[in-house]
N, C-alpha and C. Protein backbone atom coordinates (compact mmCIF):
# COMPACT_ATOMS: atom_id res chain seq x y z
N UNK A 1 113.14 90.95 98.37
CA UNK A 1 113.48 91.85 99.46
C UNK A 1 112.52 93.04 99.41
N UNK A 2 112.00 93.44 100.63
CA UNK A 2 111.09 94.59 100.58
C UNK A 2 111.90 95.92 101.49
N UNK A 3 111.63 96.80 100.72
CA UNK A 3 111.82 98.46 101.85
C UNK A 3 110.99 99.18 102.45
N UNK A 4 110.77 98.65 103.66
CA UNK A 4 110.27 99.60 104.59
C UNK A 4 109.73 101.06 104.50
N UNK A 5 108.92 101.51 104.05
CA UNK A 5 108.54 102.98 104.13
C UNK A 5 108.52 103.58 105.31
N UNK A 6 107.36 102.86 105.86
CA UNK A 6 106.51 103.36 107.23
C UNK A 6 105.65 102.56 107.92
N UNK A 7 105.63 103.13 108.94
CA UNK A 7 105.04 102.08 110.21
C UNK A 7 104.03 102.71 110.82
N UNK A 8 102.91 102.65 110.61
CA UNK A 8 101.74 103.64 111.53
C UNK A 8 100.47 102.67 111.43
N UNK A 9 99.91 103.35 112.56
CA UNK A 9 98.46 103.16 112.81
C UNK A 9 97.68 103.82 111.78
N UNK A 10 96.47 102.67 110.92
CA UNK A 10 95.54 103.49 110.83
C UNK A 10 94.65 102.52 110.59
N UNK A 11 92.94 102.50 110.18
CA UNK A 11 92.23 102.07 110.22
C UNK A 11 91.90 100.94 108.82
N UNK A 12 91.46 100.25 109.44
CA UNK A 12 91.58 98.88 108.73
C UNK A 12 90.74 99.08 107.16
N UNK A 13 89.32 99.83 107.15
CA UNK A 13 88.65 100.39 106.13
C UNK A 13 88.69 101.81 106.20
N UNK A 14 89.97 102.30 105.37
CA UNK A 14 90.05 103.87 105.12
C UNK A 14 89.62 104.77 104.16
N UNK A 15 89.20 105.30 103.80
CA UNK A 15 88.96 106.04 102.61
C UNK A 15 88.01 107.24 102.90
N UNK A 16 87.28 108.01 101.96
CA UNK A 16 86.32 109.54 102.85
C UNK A 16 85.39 109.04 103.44
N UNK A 17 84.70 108.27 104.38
CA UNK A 17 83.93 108.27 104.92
C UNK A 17 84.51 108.35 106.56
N UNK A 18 83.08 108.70 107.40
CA UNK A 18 83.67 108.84 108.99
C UNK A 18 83.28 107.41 109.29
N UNK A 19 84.44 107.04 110.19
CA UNK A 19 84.56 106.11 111.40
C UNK A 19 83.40 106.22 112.26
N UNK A 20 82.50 105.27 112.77
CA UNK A 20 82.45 104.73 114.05
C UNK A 20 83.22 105.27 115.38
N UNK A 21 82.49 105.47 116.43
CA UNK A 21 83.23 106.17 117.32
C UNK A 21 83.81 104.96 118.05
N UNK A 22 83.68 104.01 117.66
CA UNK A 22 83.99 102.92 118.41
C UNK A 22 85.29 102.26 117.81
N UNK A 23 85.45 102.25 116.57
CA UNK A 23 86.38 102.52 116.00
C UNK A 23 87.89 102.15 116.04
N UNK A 24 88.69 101.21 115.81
CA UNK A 24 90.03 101.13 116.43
C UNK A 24 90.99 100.95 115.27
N UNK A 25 92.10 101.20 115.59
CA UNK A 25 93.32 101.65 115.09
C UNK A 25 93.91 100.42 114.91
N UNK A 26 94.74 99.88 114.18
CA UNK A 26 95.21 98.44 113.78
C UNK A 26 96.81 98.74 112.81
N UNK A 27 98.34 98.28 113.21
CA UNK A 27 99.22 98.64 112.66
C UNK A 27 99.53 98.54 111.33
N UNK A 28 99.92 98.90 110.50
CA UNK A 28 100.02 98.77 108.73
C UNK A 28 101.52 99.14 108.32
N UNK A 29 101.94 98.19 107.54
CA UNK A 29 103.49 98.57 106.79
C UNK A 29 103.55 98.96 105.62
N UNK A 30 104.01 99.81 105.51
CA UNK A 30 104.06 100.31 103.67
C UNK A 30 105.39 100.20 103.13
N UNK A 31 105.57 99.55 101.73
CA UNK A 31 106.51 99.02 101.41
C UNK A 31 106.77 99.20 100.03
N UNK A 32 107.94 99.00 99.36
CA UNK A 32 108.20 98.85 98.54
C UNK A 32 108.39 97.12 97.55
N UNK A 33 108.17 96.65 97.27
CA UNK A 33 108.56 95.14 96.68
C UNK A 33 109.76 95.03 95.75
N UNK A 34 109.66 93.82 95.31
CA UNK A 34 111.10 94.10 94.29
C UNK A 34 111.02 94.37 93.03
N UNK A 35 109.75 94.75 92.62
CA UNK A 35 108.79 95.47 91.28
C UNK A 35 108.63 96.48 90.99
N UNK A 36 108.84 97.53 92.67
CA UNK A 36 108.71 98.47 92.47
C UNK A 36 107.31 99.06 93.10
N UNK A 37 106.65 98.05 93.34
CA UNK A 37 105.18 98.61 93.74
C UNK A 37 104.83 98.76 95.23
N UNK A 38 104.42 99.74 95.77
CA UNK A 38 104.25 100.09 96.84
C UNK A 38 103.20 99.70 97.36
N UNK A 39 103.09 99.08 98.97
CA UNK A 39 101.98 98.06 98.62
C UNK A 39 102.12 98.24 100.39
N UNK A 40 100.75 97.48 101.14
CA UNK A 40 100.44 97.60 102.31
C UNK A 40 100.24 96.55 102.88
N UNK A 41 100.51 96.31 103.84
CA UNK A 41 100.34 95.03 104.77
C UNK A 41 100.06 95.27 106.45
N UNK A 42 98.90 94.68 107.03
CA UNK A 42 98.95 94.61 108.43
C UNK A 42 99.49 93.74 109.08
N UNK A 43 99.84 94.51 110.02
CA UNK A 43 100.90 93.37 111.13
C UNK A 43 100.57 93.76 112.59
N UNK A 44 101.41 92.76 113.52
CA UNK A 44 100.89 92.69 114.61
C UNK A 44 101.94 94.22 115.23
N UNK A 45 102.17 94.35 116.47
CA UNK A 45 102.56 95.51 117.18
C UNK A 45 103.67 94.67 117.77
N UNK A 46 104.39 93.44 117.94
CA UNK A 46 105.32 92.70 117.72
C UNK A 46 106.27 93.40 116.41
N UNK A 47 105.18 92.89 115.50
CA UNK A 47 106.05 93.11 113.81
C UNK A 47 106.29 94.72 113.71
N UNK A 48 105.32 95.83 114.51
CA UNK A 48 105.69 96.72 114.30
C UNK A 48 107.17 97.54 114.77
N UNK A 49 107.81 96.76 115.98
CA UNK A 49 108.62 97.02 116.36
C UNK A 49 109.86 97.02 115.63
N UNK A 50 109.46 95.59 115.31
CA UNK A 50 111.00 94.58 114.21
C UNK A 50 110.86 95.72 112.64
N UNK A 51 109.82 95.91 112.24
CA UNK A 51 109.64 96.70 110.88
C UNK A 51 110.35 98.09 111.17
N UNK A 52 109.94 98.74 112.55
CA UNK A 52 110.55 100.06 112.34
C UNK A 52 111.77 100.20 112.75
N UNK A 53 112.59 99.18 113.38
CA UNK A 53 114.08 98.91 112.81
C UNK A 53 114.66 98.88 111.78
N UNK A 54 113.66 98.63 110.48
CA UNK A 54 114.27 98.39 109.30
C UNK A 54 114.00 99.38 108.43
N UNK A 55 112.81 100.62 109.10
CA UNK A 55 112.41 101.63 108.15
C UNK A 55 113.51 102.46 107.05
N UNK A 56 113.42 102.41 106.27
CA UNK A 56 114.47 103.40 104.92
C UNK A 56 113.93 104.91 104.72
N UNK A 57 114.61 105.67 104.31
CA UNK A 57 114.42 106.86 104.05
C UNK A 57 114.75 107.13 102.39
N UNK A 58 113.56 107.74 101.82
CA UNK A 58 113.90 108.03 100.31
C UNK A 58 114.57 109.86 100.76
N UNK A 59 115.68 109.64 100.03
CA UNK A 59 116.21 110.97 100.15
C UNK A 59 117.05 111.21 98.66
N UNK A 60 116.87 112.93 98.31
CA UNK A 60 117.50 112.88 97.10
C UNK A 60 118.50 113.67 96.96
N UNK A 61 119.65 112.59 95.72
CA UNK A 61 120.89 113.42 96.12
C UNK A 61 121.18 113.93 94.20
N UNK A 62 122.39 114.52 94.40
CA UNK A 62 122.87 114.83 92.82
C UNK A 62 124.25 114.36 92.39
N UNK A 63 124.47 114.01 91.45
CA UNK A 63 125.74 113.18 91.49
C UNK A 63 126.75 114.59 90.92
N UNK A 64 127.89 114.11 91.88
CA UNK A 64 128.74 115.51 91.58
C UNK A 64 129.54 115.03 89.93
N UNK A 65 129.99 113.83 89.55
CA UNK A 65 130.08 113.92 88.20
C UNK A 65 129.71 113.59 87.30
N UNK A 66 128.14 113.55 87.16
CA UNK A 66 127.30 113.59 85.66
C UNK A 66 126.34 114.72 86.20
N UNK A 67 126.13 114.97 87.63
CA UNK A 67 125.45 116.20 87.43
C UNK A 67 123.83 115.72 87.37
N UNK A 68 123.34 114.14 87.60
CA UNK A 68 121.90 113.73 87.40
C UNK A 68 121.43 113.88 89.08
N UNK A 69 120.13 113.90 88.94
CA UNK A 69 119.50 113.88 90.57
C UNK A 69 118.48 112.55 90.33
N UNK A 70 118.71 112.09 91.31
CA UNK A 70 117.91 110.91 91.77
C UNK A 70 117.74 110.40 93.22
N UNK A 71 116.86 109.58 93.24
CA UNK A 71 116.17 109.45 94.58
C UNK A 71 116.70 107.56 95.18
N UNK A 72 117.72 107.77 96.34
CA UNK A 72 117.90 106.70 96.96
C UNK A 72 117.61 106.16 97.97
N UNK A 73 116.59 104.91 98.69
CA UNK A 73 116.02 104.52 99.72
C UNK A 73 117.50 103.76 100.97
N UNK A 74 118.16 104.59 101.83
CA UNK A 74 119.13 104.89 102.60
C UNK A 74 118.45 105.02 104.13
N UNK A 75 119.44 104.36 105.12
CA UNK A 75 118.70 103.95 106.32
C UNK A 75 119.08 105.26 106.94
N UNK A 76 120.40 105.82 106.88
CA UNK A 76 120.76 107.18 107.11
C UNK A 76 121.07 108.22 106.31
N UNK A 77 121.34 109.73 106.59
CA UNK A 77 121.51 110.61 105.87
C UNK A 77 123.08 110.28 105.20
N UNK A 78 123.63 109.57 106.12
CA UNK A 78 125.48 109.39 106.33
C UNK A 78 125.69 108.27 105.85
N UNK A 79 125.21 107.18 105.16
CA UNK A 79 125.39 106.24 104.52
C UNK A 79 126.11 106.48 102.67
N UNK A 80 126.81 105.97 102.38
CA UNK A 80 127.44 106.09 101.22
C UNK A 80 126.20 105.66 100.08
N UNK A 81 126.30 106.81 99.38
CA UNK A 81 125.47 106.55 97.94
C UNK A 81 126.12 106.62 96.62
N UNK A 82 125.89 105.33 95.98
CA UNK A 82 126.50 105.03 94.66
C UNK A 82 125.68 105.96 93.36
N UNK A 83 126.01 106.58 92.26
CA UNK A 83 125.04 106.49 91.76
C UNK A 83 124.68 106.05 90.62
N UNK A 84 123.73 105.53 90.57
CA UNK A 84 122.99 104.26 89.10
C UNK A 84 123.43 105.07 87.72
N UNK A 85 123.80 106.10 87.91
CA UNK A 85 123.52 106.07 86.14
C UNK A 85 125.43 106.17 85.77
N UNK A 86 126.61 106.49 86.84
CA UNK A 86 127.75 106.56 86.53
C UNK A 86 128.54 104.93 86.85
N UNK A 87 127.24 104.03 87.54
CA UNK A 87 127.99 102.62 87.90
C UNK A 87 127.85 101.89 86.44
């Protein structure tokens, strides 16, 4: 199972150098795997639609009884969070 980061345009060879004015923009998913490793993939503007339905939000909360903070990938702010270190 993968988590959705983000869904954006950007260029197919990125890094410090300038673009070509000619130049075009191509969609990319950034993800999480089930390893843990955050990792990139291009897709069509079809897939970009279906992907940013599924985008997650890393947001961080504190557990009111052990008192630890940690970071959970949650589709909303209002979704129920368990937390890993009192389960």
């Amino acid at each position: 199972m993968i988590h959705v980061i983000s869904v954006s345009k950007s260029y197919i060879h990125r890094g410090n150098h300038r673009h070509r004015h000619g130049t075009k923009k191509h969609w990319h998913m950034y993800y999480v795997d089930d390893d843990g490793k955050f990792k990139t993939k291009r897709i069509s503007s079809l897939e970009a639609v279906y992907y940013k339905a599924l985008k997650l939000h890393r947001y961080r909360y504190i557990c009111i009884n052990c008192g630890f903070k940690f970071i959970a990938l949650v589709k909303s702010h209002k979704d129920a969070v368990e937390c890993p270190y009192c389960t």
